[in-house]
N, C-alpha and C. Protein backbone atom coordinates (compact mmCIF):
# COMPACT_ATOMS: atom_id res chain seq x y z
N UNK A 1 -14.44 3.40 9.19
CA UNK A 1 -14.10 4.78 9.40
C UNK A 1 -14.54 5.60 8.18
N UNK A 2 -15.34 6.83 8.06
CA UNK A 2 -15.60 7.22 7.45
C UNK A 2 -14.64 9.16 6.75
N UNK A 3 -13.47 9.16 7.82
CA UNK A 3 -12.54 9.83 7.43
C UNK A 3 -11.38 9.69 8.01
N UNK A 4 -10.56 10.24 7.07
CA UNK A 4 -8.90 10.29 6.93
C UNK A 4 -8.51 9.65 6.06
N UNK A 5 -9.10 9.20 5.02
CA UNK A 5 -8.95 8.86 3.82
C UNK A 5 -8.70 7.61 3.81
N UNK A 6 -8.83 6.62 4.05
CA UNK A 6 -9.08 5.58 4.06
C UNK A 6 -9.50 4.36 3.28
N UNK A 7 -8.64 4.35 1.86
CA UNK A 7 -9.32 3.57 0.84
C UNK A 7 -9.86 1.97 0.82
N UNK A 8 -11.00 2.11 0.80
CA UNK A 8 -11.93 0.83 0.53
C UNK A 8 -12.18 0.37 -0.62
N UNK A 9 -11.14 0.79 -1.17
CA UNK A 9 -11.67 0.59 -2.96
C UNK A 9 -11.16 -1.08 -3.25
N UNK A 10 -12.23 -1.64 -4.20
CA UNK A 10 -11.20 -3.12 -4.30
C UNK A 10 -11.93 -3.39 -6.16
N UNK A 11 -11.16 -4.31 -6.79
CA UNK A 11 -12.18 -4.81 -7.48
C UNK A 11 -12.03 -6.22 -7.25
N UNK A 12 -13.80 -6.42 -7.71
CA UNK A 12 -14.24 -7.11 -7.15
C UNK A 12 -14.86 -8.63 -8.04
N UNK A 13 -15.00 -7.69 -9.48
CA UNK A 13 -15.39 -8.66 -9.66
C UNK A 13 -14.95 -8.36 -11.34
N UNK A 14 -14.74 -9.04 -11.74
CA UNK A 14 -13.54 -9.27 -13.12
C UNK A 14 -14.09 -9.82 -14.69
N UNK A 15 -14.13 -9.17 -16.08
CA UNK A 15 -14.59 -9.81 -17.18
C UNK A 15 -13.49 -10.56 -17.78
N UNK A 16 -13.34 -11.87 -17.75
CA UNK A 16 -12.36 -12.74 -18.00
C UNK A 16 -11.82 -12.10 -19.32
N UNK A 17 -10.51 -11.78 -19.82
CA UNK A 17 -9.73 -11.25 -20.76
C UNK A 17 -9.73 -9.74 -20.48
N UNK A 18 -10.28 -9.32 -19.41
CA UNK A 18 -10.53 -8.08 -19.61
C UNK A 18 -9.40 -6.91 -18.73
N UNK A 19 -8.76 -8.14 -17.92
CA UNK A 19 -8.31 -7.42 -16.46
C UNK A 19 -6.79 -8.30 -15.99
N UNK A 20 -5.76 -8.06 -15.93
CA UNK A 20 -4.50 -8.57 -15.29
C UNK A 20 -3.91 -8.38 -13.61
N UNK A 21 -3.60 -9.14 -12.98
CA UNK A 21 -3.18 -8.61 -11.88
C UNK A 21 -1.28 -8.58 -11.87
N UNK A 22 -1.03 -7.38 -11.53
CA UNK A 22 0.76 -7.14 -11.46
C UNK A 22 1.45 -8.26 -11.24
N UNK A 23 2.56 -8.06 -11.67
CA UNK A 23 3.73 -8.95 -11.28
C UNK A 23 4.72 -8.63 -10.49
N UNK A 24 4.60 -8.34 -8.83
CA UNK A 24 5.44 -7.80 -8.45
C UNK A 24 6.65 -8.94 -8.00
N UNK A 25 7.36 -8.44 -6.72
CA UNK A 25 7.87 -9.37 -6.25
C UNK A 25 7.70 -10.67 -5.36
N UNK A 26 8.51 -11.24 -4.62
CA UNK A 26 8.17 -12.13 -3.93
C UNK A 26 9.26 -12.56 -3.26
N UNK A 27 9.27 -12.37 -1.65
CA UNK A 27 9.85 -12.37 -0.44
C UNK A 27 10.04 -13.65 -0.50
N UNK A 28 11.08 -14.11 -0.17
CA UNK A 28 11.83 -15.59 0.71
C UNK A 28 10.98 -16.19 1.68
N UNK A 29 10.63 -16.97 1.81
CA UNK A 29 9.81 -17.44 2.91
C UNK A 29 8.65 -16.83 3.32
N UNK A 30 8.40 -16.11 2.62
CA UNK A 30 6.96 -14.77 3.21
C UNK A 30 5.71 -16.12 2.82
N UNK A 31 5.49 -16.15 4.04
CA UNK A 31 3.54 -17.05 3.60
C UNK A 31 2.12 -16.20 3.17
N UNK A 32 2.21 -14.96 3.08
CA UNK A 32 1.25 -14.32 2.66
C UNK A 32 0.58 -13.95 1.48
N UNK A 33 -0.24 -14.50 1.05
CA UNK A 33 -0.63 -14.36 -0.94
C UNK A 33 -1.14 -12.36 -0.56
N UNK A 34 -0.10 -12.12 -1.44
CA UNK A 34 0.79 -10.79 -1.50
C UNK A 34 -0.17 -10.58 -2.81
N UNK A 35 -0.61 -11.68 -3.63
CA UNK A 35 -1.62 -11.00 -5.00
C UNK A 35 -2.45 -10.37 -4.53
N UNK A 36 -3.31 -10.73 -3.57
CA UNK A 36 -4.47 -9.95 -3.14
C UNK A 36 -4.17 -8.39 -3.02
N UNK A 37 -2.89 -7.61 -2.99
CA UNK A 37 -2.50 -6.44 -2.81
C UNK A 37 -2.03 -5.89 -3.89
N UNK A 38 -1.36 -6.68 -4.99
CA UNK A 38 -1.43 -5.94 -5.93
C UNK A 38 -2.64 -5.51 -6.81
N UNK A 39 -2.36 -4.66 -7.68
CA UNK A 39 -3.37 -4.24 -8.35
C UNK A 39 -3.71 -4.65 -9.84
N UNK A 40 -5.00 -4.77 -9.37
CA UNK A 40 -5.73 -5.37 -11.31
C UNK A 40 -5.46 -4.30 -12.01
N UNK A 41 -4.95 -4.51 -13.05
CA UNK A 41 -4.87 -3.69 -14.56
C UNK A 41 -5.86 -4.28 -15.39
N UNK A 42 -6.62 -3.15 -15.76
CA UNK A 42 -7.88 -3.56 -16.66
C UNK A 42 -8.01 -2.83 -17.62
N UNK A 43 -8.39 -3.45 -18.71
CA UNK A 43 -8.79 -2.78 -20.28
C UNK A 43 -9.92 -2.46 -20.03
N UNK A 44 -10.34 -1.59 -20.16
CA UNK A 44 -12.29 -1.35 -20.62
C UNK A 44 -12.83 -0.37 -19.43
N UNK A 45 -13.62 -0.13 -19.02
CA UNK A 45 -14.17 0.75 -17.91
C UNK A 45 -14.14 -0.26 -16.38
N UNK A 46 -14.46 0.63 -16.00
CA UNK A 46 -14.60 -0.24 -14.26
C UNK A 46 -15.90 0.54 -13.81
N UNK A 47 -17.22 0.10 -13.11
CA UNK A 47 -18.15 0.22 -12.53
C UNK A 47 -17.90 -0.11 -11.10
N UNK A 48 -19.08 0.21 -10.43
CA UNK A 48 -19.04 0.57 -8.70
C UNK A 48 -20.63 -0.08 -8.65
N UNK A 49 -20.44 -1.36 -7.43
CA UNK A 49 -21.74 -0.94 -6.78
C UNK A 49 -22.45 0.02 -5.95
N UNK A 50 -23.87 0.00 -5.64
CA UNK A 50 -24.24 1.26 -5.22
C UNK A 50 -24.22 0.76 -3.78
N UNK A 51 -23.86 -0.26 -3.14
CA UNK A 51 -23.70 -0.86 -1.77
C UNK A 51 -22.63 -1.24 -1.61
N UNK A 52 -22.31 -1.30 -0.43
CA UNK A 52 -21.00 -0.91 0.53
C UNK A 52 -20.72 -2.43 0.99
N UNK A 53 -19.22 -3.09 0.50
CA UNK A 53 -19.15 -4.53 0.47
C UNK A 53 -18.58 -4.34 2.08
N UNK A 54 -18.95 -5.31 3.00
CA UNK A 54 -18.81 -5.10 4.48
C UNK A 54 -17.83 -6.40 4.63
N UNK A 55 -16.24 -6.01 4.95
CA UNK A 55 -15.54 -6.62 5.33
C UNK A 55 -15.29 -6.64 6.61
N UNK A 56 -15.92 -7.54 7.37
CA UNK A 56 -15.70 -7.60 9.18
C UNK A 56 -14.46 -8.54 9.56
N UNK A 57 -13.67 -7.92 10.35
CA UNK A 57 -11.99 -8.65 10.64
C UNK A 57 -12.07 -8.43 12.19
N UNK A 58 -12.79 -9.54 13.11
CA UNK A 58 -12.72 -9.18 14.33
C UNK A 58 -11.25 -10.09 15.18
N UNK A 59 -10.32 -10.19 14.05
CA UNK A 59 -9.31 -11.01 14.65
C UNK A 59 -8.39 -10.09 15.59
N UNK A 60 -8.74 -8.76 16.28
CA UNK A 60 -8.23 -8.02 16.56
C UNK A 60 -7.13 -7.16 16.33
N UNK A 61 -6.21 -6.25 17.36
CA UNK A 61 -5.50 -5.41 16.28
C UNK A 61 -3.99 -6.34 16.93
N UNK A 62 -3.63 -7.19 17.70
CA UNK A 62 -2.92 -7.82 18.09
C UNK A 62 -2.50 -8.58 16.32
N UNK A 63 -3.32 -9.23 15.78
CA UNK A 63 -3.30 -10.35 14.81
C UNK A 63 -3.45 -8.93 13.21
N UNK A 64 -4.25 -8.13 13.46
CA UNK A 64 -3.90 -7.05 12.60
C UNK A 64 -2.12 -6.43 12.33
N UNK A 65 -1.56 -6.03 13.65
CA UNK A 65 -0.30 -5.71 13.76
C UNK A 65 0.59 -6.75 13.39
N UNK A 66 0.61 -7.61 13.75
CA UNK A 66 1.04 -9.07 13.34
C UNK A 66 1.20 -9.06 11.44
N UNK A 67 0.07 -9.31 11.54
CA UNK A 67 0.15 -9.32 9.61
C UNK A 67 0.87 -7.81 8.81
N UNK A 68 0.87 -7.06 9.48
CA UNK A 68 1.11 -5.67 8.83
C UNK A 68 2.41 -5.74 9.08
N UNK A 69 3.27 -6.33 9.97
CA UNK A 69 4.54 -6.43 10.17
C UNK A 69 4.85 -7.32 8.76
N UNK A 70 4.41 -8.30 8.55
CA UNK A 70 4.74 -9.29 7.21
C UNK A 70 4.95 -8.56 6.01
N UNK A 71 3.29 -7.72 6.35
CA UNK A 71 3.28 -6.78 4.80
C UNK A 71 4.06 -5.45 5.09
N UNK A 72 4.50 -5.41 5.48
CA UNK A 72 5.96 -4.38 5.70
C UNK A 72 7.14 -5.07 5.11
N UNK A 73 7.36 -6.20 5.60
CA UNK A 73 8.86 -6.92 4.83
C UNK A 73 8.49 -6.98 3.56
N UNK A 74 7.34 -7.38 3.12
CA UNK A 74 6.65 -7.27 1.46
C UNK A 74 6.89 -5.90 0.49
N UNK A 75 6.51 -5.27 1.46
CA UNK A 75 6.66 -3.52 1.02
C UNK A 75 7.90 -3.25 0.65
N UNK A 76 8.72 -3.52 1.94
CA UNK A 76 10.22 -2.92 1.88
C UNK A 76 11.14 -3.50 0.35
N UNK A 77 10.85 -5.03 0.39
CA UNK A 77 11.29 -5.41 -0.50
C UNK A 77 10.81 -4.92 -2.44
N UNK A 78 9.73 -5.09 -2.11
CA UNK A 78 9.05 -4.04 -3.48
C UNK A 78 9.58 -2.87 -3.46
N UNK A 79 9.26 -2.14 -2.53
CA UNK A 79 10.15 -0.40 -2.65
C UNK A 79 12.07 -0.10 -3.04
N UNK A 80 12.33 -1.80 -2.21
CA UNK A 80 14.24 -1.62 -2.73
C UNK A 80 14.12 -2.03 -4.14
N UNK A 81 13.34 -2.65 -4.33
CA UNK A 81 13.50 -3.24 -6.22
C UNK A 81 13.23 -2.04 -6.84
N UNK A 82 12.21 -1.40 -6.73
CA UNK A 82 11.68 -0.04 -7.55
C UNK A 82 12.72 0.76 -6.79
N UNK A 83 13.52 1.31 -5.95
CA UNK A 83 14.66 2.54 -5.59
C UNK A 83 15.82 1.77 -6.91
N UNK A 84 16.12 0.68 -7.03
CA UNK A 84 16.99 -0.09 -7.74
C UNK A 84 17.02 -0.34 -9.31
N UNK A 85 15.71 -0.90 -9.30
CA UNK A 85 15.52 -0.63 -11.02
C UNK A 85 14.79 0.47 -11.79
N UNK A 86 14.13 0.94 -10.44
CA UNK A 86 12.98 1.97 -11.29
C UNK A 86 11.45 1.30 -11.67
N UNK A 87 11.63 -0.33 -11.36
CA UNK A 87 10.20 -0.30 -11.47
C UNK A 87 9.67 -1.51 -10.23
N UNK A 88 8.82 -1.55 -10.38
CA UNK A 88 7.77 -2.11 -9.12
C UNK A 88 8.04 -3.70 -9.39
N UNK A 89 8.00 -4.20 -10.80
CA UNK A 89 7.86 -5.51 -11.37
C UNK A 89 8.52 -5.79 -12.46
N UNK A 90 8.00 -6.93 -12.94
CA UNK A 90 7.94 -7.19 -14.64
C UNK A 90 6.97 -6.81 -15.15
N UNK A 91 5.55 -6.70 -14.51
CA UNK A 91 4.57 -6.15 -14.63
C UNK A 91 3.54 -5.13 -13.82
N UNK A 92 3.48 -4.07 -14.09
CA UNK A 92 2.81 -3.30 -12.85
C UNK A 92 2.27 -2.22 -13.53
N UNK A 93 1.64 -1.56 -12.76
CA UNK A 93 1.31 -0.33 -12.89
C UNK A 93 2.04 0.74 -13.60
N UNK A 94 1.97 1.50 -14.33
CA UNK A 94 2.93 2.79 -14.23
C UNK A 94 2.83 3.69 -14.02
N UNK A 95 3.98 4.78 -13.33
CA UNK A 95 3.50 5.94 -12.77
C UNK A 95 3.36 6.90 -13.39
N UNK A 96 1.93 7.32 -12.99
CA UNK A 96 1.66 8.69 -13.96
C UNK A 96 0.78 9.78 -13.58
N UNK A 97 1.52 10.59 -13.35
CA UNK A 97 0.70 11.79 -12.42
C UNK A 97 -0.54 12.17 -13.17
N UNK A 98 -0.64 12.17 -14.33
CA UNK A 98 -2.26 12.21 -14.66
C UNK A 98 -2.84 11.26 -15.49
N UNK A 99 -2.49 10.24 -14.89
CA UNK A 99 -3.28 8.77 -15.32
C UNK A 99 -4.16 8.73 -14.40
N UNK A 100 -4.61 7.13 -14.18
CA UNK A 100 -5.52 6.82 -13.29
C UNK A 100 -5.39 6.86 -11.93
N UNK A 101 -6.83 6.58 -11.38
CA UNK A 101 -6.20 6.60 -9.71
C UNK A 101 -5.16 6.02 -9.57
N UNK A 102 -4.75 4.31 -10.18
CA UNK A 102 -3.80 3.92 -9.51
C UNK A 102 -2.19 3.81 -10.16
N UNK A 103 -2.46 4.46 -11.15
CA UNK A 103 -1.13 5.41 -11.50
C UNK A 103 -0.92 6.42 -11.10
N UNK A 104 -2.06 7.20 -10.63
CA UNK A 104 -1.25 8.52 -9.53
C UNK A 104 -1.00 8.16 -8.14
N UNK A 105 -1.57 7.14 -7.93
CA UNK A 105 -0.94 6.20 -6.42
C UNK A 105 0.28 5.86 -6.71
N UNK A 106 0.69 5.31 -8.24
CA UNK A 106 1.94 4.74 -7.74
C UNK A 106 3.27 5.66 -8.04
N UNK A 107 2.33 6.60 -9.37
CA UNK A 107 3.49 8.22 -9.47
C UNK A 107 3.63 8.63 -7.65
N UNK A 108 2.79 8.66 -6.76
CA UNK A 108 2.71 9.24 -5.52
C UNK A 108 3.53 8.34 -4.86
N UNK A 109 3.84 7.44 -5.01
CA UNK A 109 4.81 6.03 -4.04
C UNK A 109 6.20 6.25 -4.41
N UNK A 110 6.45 6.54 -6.22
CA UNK A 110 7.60 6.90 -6.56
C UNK A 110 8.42 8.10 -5.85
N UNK A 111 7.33 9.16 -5.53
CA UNK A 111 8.24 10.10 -5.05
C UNK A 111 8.25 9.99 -3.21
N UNK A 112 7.28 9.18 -2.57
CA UNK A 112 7.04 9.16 -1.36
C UNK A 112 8.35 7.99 -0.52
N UNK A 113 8.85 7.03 -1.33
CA UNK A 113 9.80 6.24 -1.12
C UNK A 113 11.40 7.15 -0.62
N UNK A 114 11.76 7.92 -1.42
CA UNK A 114 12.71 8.99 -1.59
C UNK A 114 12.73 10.40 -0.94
N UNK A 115 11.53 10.60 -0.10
CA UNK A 115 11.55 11.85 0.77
C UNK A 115 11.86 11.47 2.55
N UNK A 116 12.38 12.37 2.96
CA UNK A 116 12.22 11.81 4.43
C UNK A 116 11.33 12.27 4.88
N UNK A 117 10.99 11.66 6.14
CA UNK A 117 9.94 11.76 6.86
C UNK A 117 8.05 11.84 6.79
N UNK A 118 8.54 10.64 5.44
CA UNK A 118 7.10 10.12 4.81
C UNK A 118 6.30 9.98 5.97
N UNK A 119 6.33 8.52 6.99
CA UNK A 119 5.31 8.65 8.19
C UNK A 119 5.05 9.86 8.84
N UNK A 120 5.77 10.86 8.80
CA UNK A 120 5.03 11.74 9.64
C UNK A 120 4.05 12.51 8.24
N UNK A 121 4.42 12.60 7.27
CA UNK A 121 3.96 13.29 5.83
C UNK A 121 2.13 12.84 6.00
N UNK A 122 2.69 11.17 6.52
CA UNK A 122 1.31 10.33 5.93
C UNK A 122 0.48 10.68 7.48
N UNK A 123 1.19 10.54 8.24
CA UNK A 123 0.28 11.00 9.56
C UNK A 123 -0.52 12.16 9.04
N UNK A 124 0.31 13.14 8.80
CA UNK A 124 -0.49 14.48 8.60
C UNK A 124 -1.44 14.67 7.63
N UNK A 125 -0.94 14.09 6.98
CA UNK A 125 -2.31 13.88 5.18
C UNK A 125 -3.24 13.33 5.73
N UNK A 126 -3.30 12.16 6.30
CA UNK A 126 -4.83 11.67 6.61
C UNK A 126 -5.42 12.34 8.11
N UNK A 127 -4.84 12.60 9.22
CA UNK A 127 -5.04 13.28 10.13
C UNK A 127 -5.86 14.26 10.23
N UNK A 128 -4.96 15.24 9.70
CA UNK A 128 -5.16 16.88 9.14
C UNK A 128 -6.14 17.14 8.45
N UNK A 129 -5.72 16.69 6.81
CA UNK A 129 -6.38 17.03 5.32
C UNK A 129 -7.10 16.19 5.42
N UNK A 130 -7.04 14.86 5.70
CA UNK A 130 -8.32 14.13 5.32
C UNK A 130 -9.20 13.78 6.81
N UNK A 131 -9.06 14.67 7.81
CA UNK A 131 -9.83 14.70 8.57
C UNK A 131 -10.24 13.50 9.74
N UNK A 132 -9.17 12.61 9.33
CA UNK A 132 -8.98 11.55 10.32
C UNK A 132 -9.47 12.03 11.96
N UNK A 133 -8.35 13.25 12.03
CA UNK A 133 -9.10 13.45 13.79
C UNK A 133 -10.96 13.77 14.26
N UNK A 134 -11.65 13.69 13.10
CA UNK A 134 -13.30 13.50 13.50
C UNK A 134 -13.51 12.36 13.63
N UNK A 135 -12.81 11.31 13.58
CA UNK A 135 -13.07 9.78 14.24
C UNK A 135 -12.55 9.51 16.04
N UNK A 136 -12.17 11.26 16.01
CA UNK A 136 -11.76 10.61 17.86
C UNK A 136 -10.61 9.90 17.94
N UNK A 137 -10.79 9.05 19.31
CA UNK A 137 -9.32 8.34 19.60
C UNK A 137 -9.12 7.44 18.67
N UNK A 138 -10.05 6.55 17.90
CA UNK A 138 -9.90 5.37 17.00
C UNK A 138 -9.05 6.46 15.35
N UNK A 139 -9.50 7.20 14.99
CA UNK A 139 -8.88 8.14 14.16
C UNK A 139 -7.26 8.10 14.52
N UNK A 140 -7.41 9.18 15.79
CA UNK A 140 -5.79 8.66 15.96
C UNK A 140 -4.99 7.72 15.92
N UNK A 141 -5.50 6.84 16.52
CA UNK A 141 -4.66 5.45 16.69
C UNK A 141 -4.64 4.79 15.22
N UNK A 142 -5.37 4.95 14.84
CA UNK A 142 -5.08 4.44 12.92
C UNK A 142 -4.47 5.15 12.28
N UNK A 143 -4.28 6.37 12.55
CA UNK A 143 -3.30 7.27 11.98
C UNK A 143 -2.14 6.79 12.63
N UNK A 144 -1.76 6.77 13.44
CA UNK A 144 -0.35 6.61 14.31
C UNK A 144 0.30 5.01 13.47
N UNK A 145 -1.12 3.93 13.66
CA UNK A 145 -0.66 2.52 13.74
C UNK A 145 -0.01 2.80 11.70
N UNK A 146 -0.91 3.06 10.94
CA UNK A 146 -0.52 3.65 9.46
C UNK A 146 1.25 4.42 9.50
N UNK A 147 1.24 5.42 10.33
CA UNK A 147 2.73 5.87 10.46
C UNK A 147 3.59 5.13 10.92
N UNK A 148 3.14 4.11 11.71
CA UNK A 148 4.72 3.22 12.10
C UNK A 148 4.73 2.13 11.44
N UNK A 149 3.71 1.68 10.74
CA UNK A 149 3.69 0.55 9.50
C UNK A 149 5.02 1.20 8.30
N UNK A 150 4.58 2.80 7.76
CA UNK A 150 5.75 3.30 7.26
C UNK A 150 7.06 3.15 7.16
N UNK A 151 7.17 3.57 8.30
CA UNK A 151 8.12 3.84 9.04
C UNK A 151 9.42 2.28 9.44
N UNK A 152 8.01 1.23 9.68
CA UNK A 152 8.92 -0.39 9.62
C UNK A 152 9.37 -0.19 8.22
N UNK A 153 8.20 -0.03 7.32
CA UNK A 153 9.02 -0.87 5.65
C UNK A 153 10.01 0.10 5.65
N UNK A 154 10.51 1.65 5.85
CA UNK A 154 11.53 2.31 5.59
C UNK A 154 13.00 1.93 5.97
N UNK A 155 12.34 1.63 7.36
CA UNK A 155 13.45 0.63 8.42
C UNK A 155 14.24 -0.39 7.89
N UNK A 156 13.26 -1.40 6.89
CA UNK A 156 13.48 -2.31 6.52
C UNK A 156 14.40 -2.16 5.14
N UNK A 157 13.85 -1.04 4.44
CA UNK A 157 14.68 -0.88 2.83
C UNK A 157 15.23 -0.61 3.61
N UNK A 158 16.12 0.19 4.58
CA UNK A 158 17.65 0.26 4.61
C UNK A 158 18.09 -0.71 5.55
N UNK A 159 17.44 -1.43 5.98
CA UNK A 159 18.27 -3.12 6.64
C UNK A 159 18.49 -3.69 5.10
N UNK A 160 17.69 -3.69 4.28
CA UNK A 160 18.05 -4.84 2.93
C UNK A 160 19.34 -3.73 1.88
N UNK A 161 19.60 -2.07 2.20
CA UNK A 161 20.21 -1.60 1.12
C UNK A 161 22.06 -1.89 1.92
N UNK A 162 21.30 -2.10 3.04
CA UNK A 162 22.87 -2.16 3.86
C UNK A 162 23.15 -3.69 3.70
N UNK A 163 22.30 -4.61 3.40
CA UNK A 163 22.97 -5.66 3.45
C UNK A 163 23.36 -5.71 1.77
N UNK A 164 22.64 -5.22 1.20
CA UNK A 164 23.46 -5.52 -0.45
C UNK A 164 24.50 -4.24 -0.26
N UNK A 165 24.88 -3.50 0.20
CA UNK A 165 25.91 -2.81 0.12
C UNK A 165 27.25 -4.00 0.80
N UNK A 166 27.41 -4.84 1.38
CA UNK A 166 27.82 -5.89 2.13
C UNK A 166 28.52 -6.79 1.08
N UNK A 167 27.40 -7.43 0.20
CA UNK A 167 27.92 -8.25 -0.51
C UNK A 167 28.26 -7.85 -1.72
């Protein structure tokens, strides 16, 4: 997809001493290597190739939805630790509205956790502003499937804040 904002960004490829990956949490029984999602922290510059790394996932959106449900319980649980302590990890990112991209991603998560009606927020940001609806019906439906992914992990921090309110 070439709009609604849609980040493809990854790194990819690493100068040994040069780069850390976070320390976030880690779900009970969750089988999913959850590292691949956190983010490298790197000393030194970061470069871009000038070609477009082509990740093809024809496992459909059945086995897509499937996994995004997992990484929702992943989420939820990261987001109650950071509503709880204030931070993401032992090691992570920090938020900073004029740091890097992925400190203003995660300054942007800090305040996006704590507002209501984030999924519809995020529907409309990529939709709207980032122009998602020039992809047609596939636009929509990735916008929508993105808002109820939300919307589970939100579901979920307050299934996990009600059960520690419990004990």
């Amino acid at each position: 997809m070439s709009w609604g904002g849609f980040s493809h960004q990854a790194v990819l490829l690493i100068r040994k001493g040069h780069a850390k990956f976070e320390h976030l949490v880690s779900v009970p029984g969750d089988t999913l290597d959850m590292e691949v999602h956190e983010r490298v922290i790197v000393s030194g510059s970061i470069g871009t190739f000038s070609t477009p790394l082509i990740h093809e996932d024809f496992k459909g959106l059945e086995a897509y939805i499937d996994k995004h449900n997992r990484y929702s319980t992943w989420e939820a649980h990261l987001r109650h630790q950071a509503v709880q302590t204030g931070a993401y990890g032992d090691f992570s990112v920090p938020p900073k509205l004029f740091g890097n991209a992925q400190e203003r991603r995660r300054w942007l998560k800090k305040i996006a956790i704590r507002i209501p009606f984030e999924p519809t927020l995020w529907f409309l940001y990529h939709y709207v502003f980032k122009l998602g609806f020039l992809e047609g019906k596939a636009g929509l439906i990735a916008c929508q499937i993105r808002a109820q992914y939300i919307s589970n992990v939100r579901a979920k921090m307050y299934e996990l804040a009600a059960r520690a309110s419990i004990h």
